[in-house]
Protein backbone atom coordinates (compact mmCIF):
# COMPACT_ATOMS: atom_id res chain seq x y z
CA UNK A 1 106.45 102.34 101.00
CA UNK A 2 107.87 100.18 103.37
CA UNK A 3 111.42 99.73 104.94
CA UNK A 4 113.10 97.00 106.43
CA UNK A 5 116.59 97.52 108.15
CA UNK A 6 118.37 93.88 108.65
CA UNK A 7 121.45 93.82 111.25
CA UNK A 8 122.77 90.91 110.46
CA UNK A 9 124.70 89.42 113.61
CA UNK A 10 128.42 88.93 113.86
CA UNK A 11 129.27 89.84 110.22
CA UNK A 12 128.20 93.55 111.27
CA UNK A 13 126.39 94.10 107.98
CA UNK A 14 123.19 96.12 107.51
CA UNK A 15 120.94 95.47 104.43
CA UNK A 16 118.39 98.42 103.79
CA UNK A 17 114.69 97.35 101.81
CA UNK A 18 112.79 100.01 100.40
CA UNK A 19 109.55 98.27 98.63
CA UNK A 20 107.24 99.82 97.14
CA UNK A 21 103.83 98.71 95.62
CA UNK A 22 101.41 100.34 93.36
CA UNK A 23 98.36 98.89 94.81
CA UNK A 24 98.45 95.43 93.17
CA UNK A 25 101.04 93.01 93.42
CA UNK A 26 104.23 93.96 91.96
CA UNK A 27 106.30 95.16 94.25
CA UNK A 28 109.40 97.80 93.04
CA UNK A 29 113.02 97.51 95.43
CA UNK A 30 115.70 99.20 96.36
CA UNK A 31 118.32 97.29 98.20
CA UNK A 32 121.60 99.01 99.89
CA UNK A 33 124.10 97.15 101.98
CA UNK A 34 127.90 97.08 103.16
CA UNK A 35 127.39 93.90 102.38
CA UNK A 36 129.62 92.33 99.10
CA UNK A 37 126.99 89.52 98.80
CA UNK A 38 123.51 91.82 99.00
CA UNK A 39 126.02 94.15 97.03
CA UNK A 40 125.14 91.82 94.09
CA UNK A 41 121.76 91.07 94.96
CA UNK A 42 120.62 94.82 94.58
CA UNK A 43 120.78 94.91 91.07
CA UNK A 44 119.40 91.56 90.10
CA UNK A 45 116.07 92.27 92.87
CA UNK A 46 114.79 95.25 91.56
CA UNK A 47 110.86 94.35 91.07
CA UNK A 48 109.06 90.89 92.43
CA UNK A 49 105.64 89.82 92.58
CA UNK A 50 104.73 89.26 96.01
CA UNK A 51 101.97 86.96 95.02
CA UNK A 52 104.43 84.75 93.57
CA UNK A 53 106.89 85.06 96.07
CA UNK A 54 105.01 84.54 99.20
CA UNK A 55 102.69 81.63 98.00
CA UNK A 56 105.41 79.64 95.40
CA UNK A 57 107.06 76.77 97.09
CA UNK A 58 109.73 77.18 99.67
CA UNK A 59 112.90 78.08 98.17
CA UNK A 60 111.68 78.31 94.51
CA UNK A 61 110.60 82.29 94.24
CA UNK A 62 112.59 85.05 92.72
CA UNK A 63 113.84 86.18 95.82
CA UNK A 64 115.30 82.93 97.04
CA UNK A 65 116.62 82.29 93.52
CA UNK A 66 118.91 85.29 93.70
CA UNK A 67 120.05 85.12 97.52
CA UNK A 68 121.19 81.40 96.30
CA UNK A 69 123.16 82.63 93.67
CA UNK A 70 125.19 84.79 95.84
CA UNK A 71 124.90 84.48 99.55
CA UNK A 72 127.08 81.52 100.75
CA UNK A 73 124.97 81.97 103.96
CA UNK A 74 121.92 80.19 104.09
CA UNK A 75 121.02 81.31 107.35
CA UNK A 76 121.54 85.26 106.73
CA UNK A 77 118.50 87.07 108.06
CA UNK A 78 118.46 89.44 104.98
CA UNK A 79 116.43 86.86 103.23
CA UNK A 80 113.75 86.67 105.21
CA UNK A 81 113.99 90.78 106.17
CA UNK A 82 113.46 91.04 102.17
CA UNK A 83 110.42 88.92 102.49
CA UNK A 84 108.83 90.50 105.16
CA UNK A 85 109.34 94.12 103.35
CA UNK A 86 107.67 93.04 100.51
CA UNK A 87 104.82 91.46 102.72
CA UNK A 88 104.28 94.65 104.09
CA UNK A 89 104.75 97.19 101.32
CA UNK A 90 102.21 94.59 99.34
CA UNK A 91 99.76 94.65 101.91
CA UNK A 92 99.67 90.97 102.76
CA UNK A 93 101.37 91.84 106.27
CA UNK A 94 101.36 94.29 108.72
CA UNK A 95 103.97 96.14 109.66
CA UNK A 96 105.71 94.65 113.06
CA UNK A 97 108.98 94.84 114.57
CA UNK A 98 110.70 91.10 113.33
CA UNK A 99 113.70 89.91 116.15
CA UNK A 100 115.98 86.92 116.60
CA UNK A 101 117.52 87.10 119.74
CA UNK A 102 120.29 84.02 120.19
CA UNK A 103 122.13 83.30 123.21
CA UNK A 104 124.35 80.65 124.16
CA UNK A 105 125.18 79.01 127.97
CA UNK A 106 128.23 77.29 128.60
């Protein structure tokens, strides 16, 4: 199994991934948030395969398909800290610590 814990930023949400993968390429989820948005997600992103999702066109997998539907965020880090999950718990990554550190000078 792997886990991926997204902070999101200024919004102060935290999106849990569980993913879990039987040895081929379906992957199983379990998605918990305080967020209203991954809220709806959860249900809808319960199994992917991580095949499809990590060599389908940009924007056109499963995954993407349901963030669009209900994120009005595009640039939401729980997207891509869903993708990474599944990378690892499929076997196609390795597990790493993932950061975005922003800053801003006046």
């Amino acid at each position: 199994m792997a886990t991926g814990v997204i902070k999101s930023g200024i919004c102060g949400f935290t999106i849990t991934v569980k993913a879990v993968s039987g040895g081929d390429e379906h992957v199983k989820l379990e998605i918990t948030s305080d967020c209203p948005n991954f809220q709806k997600i959860a249900p809808e992103l319960t199994e992917v395969d991580a095949y499809q999702e990590m060599f389908h066109k940009l924007h056109t997998g499963k995954v993407y398909e349901v963030f669009a539907k209900y994120s009005p965020h595009p640039s939401c880090p729980g997207l891509s800290g869903i993708l990474k999950t599944i990378e690892v718990a499929s076997g196609l990554a390795l597990q790493q610590t993932v950061s975005i550190t922003i800053s801003k000078e006046e």
